[in-house]
C-alpha atoms as a PDB file:
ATOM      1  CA  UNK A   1       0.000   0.000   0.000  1.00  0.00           C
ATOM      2  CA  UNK A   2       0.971   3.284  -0.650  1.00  0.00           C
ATOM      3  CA  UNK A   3       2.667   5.691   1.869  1.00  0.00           C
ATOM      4  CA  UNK A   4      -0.089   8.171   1.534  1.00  0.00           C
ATOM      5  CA  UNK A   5      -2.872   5.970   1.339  1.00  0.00           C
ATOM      6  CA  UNK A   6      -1.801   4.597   4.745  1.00  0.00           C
ATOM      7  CA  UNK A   7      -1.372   7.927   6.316  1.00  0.00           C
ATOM      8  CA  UNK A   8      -5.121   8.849   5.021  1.00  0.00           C
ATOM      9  CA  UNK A   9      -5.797   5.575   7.120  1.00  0.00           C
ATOM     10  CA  UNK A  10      -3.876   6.423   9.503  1.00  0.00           C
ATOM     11  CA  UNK A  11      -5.111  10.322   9.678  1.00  0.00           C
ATOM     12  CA  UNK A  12      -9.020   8.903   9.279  1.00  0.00           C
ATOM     13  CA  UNK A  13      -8.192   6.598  12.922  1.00  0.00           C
ATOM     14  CA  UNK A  14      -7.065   9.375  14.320  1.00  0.00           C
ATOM     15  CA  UNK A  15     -10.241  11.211  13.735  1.00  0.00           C
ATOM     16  CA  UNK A  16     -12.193   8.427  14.524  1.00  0.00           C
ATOM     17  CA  UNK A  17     -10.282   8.273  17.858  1.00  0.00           C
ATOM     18  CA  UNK A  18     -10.449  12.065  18.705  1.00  0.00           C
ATOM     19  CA  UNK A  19     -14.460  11.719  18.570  1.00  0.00           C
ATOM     20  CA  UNK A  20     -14.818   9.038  20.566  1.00  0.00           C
ATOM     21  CA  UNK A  21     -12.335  10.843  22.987  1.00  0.00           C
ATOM     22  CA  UNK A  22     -14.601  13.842  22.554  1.00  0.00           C
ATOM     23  CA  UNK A  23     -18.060  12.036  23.305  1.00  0.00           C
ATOM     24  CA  UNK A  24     -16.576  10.395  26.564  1.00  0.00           C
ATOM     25  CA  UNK A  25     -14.506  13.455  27.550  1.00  0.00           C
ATOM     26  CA  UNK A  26     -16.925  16.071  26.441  1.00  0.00           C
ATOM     27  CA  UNK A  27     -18.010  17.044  29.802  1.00  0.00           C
ATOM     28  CA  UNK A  28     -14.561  17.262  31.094  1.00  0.00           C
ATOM     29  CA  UNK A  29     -13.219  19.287  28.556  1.00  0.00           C
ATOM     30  CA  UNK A  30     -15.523  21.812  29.159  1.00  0.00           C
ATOM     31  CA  UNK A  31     -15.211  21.844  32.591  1.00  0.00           C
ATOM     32  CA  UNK A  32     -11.679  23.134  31.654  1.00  0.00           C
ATOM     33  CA  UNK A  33     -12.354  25.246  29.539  1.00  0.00           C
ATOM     34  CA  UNK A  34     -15.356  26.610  31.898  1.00  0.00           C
ATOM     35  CA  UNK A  35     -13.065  27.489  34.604  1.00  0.00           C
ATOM     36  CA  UNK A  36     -11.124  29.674  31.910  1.00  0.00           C
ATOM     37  CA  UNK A  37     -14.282  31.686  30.836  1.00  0.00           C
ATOM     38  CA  UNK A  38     -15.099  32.091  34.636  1.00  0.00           C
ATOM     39  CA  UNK A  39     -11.783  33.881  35.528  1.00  0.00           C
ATOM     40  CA  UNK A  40     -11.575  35.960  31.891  1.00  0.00           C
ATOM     41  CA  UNK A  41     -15.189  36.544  32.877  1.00  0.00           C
ATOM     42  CA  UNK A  42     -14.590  37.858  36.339  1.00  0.00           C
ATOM     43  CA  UNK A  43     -11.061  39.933  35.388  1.00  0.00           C
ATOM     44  CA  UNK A  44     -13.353  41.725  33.191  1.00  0.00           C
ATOM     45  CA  UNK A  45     -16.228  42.811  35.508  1.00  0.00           C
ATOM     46  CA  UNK A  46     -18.617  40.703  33.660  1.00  0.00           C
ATOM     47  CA  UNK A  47     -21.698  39.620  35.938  1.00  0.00           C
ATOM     48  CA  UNK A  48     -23.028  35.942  35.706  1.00  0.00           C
ATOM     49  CA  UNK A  49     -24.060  33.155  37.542  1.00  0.00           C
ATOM     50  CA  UNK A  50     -22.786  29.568  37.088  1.00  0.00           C
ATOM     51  CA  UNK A  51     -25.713  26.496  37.082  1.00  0.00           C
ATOM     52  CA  UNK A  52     -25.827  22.781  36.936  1.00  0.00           C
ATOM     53  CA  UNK A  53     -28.522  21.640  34.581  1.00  0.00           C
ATOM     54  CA  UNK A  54     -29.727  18.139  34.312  1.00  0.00           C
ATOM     55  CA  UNK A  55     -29.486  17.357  30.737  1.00  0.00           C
ATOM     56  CA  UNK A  56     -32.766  15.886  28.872  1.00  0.00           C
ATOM     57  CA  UNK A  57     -33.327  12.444  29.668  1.00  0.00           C
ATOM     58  CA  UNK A  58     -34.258  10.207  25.865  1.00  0.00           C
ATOM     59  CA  UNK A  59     -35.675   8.069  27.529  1.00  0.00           C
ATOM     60  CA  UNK A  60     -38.720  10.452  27.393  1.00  0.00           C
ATOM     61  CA  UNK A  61     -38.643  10.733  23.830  1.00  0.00           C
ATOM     62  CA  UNK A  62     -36.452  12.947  22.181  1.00  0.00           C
ATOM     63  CA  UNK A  63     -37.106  16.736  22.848  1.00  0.00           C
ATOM     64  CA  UNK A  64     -38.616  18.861  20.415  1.00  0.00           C
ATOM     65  CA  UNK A  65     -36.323  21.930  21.167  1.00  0.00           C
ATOM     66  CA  UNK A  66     -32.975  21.994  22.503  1.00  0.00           C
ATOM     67  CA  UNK A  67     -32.742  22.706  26.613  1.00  0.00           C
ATOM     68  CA  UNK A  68     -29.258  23.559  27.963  1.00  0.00           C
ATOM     69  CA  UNK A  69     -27.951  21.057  30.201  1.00  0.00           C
ATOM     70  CA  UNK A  70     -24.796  20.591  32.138  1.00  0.00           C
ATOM     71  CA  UNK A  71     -22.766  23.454  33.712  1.00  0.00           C
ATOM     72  CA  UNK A  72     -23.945  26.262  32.421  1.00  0.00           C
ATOM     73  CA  UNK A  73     -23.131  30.013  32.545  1.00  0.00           C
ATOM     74  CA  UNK A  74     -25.972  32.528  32.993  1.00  0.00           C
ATOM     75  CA  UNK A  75     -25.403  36.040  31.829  1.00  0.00           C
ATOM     76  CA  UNK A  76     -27.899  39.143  32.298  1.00  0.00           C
ATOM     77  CA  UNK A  77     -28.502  41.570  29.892  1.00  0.00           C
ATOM     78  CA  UNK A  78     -28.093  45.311  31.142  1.00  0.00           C
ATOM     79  CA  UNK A  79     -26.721  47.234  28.081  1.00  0.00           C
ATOM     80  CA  UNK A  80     -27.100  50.901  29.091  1.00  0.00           C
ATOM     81  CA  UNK A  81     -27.491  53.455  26.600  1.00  0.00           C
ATOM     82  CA  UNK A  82     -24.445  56.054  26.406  1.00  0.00           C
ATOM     83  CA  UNK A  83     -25.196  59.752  26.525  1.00  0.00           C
ATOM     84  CA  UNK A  84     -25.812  61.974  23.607  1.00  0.00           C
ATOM     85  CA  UNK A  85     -22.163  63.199  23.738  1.00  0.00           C
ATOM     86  CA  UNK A  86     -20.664  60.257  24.479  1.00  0.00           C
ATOM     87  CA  UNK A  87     -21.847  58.545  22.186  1.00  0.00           C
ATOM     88  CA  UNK A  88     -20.975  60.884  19.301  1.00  0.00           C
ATOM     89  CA  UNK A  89     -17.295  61.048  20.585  1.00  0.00           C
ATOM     90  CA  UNK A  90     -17.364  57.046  20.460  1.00  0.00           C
ATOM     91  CA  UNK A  91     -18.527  57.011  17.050  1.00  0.00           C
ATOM     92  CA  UNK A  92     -15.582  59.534  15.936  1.00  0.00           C
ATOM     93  CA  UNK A  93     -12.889  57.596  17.570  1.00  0.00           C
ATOM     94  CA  UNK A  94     -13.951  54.169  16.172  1.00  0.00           C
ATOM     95  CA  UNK A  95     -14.498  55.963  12.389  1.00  0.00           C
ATOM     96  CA  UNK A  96     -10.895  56.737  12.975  1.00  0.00           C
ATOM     97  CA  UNK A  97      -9.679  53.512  14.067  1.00  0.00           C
ATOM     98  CA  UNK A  98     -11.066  52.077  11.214  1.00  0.00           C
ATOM     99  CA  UNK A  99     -10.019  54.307   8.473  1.00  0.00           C
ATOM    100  CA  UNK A 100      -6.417  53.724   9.925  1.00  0.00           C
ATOM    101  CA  UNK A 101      -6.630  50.229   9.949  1.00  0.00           C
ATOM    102  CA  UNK A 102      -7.998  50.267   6.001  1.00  0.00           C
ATOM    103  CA  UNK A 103      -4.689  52.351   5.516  1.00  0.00           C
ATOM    104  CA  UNK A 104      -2.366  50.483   7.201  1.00  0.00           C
ATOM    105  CA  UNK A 105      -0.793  47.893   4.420  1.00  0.00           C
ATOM    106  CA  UNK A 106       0.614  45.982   7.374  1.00  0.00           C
ATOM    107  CA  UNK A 107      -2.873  44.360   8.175  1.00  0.00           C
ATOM    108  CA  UNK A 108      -3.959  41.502   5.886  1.00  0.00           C
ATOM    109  CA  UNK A 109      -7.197  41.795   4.062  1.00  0.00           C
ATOM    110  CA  UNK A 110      -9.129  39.330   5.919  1.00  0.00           C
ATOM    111  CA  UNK A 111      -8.556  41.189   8.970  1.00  0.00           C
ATOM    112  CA  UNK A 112      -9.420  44.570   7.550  1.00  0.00           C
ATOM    113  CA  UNK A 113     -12.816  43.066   6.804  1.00  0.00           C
ATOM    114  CA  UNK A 114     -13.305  41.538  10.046  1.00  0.00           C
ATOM    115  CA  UNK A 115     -12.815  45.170  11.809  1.00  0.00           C
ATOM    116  CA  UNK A 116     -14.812  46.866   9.379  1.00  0.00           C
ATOM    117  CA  UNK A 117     -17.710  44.288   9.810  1.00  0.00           C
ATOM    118  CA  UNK A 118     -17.038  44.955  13.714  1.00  0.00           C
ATOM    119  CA  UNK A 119     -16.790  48.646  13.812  1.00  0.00           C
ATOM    120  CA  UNK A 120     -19.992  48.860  11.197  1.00  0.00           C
ATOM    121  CA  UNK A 121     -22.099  46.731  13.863  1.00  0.00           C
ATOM    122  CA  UNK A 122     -20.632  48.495  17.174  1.00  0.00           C
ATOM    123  CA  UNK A 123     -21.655  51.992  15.482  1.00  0.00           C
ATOM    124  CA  UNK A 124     -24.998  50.888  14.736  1.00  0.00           C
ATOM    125  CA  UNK A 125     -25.695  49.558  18.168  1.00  0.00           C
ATOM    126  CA  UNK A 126     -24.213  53.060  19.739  1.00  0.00           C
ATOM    127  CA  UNK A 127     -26.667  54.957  17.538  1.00  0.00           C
ATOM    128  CA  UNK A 128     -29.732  52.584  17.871  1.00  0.00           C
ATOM    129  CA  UNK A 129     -29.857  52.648  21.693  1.00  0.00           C
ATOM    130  CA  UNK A 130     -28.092  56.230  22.105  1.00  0.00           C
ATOM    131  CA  UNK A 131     -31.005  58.294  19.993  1.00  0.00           C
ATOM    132  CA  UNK A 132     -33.508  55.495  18.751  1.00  0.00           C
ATOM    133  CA  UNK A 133     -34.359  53.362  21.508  1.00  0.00           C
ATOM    134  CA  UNK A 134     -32.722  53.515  25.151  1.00  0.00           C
ATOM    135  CA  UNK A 135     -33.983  49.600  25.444  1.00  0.00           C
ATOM    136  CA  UNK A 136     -31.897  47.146  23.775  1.00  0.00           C
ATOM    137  CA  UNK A 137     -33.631  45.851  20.972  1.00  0.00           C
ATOM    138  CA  UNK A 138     -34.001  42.238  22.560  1.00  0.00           C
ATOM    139  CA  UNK A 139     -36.873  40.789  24.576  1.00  0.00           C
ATOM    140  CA  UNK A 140     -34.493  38.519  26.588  1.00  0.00           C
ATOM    141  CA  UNK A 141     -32.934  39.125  30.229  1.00  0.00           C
ATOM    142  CA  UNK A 142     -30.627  37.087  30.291  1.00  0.00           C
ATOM    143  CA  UNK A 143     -28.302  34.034  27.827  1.00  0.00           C
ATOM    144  CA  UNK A 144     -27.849  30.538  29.228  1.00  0.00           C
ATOM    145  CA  UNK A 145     -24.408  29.133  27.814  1.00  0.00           C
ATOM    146  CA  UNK A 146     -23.489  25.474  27.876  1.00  0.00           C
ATOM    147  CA  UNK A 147     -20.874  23.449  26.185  1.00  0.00           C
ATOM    148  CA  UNK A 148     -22.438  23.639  22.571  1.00  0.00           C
ATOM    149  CA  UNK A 149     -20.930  27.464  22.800  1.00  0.00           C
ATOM    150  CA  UNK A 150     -17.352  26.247  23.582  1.00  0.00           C
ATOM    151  CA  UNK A 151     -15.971  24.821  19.996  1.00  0.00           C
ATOM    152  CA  UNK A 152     -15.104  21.589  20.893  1.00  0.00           C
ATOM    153  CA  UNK A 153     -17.041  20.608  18.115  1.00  0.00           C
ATOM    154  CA  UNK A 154     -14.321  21.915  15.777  1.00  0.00           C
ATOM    155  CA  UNK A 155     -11.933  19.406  16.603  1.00  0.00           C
ATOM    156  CA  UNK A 156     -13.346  17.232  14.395  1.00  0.00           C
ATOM    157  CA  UNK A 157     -13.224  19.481  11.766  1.00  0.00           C
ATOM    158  CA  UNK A 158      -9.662  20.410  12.106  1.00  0.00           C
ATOM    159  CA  UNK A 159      -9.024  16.202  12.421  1.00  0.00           C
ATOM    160  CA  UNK A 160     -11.018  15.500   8.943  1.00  0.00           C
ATOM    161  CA  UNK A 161      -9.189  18.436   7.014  1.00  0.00           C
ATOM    162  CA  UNK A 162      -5.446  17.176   7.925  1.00  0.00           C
ATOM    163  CA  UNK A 163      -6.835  13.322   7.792  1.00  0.00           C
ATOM    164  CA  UNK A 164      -7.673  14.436   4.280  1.00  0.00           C
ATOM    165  CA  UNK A 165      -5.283  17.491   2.517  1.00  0.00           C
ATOM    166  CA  UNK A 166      -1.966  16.698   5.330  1.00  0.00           C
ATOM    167  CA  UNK A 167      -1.831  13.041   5.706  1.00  0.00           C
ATOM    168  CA  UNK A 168      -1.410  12.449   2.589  1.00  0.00           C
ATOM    169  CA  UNK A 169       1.048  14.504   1.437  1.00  0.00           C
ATOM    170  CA  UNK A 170       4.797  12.607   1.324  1.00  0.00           C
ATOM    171  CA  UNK A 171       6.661  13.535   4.900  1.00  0.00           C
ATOM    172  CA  UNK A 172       7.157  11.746   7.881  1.00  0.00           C
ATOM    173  CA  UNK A 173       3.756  11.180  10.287  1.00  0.00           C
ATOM    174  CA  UNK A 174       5.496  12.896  13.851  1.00  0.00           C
ATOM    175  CA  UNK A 175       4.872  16.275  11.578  1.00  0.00           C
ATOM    176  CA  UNK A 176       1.347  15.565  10.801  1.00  0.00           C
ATOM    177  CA  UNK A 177       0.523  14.887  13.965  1.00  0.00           C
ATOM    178  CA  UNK A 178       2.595  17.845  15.594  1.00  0.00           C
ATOM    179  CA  UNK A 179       0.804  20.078  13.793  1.00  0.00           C
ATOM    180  CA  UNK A 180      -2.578  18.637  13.887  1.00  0.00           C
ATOM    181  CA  UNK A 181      -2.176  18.940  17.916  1.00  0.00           C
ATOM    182  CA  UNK A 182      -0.830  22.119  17.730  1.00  0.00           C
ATOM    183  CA  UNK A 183      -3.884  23.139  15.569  1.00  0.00           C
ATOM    184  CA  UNK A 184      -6.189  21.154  18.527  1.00  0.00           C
ATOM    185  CA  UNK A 185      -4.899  22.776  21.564  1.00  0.00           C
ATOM    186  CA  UNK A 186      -4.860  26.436  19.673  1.00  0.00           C
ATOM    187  CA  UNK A 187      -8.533  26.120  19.151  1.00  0.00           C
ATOM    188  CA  UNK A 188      -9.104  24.979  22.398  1.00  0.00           C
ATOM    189  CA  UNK A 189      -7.347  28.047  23.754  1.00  0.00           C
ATOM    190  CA  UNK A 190      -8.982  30.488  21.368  1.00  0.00           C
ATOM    191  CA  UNK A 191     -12.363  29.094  21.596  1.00  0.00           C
ATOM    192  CA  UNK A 192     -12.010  29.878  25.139  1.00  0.00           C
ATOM    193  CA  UNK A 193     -11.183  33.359  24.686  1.00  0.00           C
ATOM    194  CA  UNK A 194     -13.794  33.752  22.168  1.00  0.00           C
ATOM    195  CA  UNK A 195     -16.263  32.534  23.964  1.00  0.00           C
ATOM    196  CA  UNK A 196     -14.923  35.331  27.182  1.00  0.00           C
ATOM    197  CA  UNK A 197     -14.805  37.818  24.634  1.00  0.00           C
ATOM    198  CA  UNK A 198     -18.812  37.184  23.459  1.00  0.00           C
ATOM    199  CA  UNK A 199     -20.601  37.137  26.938  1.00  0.00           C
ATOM    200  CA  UNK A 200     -18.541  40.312  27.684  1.00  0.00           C
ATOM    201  CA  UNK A 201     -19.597  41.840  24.379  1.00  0.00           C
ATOM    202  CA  UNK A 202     -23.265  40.632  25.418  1.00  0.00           C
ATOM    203  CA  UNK A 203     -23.242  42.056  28.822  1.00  0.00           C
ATOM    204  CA  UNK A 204     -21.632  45.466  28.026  1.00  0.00           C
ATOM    205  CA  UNK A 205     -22.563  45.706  24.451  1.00  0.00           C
ATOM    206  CA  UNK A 206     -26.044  44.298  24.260  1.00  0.00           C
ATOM    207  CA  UNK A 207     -27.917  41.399  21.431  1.00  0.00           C
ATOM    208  CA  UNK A 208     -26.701  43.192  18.036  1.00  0.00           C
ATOM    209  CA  UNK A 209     -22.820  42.767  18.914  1.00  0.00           C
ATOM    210  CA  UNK A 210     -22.984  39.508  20.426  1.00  0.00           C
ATOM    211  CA  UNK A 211     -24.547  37.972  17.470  1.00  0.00           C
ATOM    212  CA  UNK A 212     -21.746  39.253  15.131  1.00  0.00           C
ATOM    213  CA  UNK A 213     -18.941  38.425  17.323  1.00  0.00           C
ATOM    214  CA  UNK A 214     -20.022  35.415  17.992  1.00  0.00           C
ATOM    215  CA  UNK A 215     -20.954  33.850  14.754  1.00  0.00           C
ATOM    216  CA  UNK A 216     -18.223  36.020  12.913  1.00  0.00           C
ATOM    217  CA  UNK A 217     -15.770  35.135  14.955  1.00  0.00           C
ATOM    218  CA  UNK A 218     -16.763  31.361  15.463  1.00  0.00           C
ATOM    219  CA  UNK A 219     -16.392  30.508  11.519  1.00  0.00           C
ATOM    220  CA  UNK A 220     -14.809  33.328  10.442  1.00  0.00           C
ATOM    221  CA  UNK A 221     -11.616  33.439  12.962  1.00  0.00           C
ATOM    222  CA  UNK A 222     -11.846  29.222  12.744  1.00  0.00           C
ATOM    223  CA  UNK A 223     -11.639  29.578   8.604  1.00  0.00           C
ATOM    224  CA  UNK A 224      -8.415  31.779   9.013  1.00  0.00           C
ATOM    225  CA  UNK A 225      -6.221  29.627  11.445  1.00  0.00           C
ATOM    226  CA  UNK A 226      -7.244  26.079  10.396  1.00  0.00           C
ATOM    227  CA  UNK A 227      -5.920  27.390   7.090  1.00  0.00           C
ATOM    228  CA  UNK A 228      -2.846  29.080   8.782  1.00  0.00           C
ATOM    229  CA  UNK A 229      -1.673  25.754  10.205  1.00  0.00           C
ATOM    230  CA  UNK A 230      -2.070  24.091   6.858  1.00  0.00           C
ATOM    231  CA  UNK A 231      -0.101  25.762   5.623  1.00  0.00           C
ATOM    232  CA  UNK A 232       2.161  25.424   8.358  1.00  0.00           C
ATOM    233  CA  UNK A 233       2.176  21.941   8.323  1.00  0.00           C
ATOM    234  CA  UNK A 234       2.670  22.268   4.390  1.00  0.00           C
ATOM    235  CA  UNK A 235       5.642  24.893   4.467  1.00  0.00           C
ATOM    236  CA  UNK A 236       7.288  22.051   7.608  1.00  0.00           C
ATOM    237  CA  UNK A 237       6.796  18.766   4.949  1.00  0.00           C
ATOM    238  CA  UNK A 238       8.522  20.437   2.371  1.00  0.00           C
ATOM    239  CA  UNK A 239      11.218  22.217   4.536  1.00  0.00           C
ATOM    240  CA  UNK A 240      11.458  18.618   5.581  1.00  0.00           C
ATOM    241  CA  UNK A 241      11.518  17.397   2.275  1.00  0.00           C
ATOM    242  CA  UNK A 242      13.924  19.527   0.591  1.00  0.00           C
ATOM    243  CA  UNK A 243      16.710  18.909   3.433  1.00  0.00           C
ATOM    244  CA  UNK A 244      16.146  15.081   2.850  1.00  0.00           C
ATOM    245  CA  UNK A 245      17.035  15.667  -1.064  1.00  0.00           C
ATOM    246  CA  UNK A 246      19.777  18.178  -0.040  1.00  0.00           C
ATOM    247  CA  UNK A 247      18.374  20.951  -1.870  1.00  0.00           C
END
């Protein structure tokens, strides 16, 4: 059999492996990764309340909505509106910020995009509750956040892509899997910071922010540095490669 078609195997049980590990280590993992939310959460001020939810028994059937279950954070919503003033300076300095970024050639375009989409949403929600609407324009009090919010679930992702576009490319396996579990633990550490970085933007920001940083940065952010350690593991094969030849 061919070298790559074994590491495909290879790269496919690994996969395979990583979700059972996930399924019977879900729980865990997020317990981890809970206790680093909870201390970004409190360094930043953010108020919330943690809860142990039972989680829905199948037995009963299975549920026609989804009901959080496990440890769960529970954030309130109290966006308050910014004066007149205030507001208007806010608006000036992030206009700024973001004509200076567009300048700069030193960020990449991706990134450019990402503030603009940011700065576009923040300004909106400034003017909307500033001189449209001192309410938030949400109905709910308060976000319940279980494990389905941490990213775990991108694991698997990250495991098929290498299994498939890594593995089989001609270079020894200890690379492969370097990278693919330097790739694992990044998002692990990210997705934790995200995840901070949304229930803050929730609590001080209010509904219209934490939808785009959370969905924009969940696929968005996950798109750029799954493809950033591709090609990491790419630019390492053929480094490898080309000192084997003597190149």
């Amino acid at each position: 059999m061919e070298p790559a078609v074994t590491h495909i195997f290879i790269g496919l049980l690994a996969s395979a492996l990583l979700a059972i590990f996930l399924i019977l280590s879900a729980g865990s993992i997020w317990n981890i990764q809970k206790e680093i939310v909870e201390s970004l959460l409190t360094f930043a001020n953010v108020e919330f309340q943690m809860e142990n939810l039972p989680f829905n028994d199948l037995k009963n059937g299975i549920p026609t909505f989804y009901e959080p279950g496990g440890n769960v954070f529970n954030v309130p919503i109290k966006y308050m509106a910014l004066s007149p003033l205030l507001a208007m300076i806010s608006i000036a300095v992030l206009l700024l910020f973001g004509f200076f970024s567009y300048r700069l050639k030193i960020i990449p375009l991706p990134f450019k995009v990402l503030i603009l989409f940011l700065l576009t949403l923040v300004t909106s929600t400034i003017l909307y509750t500033t001189f449209v609407s001192p309410i938030p324009p949400h109905t709910i009090g308060r976000l319940t956040v279980d494990w389905q919010y941490s990213g775990i679930i991108i694991w698997l992702l990250i495991a098929a892509i290498f299994s498939f576009s890594v593995f089989p490319i001609k270079g020894p396996l200890w690379i492969k899997f370097m990278w693919l579990a330097i790739a694992l633990l990044y998002s692990f550490i990210w997705n934790s910071v995200r995840l901070s970085v949304v229930l803050g933007s929730l609590y001080y920001l209010g509904s219209s922010v934490f939808l785009l940083t959370h969905y924009l940065t969940g696929i968005y952010i996950d798109f750029i540095y799954i493809v950033a350690f591709y090609a990491l593991a790419l630019a390492h094969l053929a480094k490898k490669e080309t000192s084997e030849v003597g190149w």
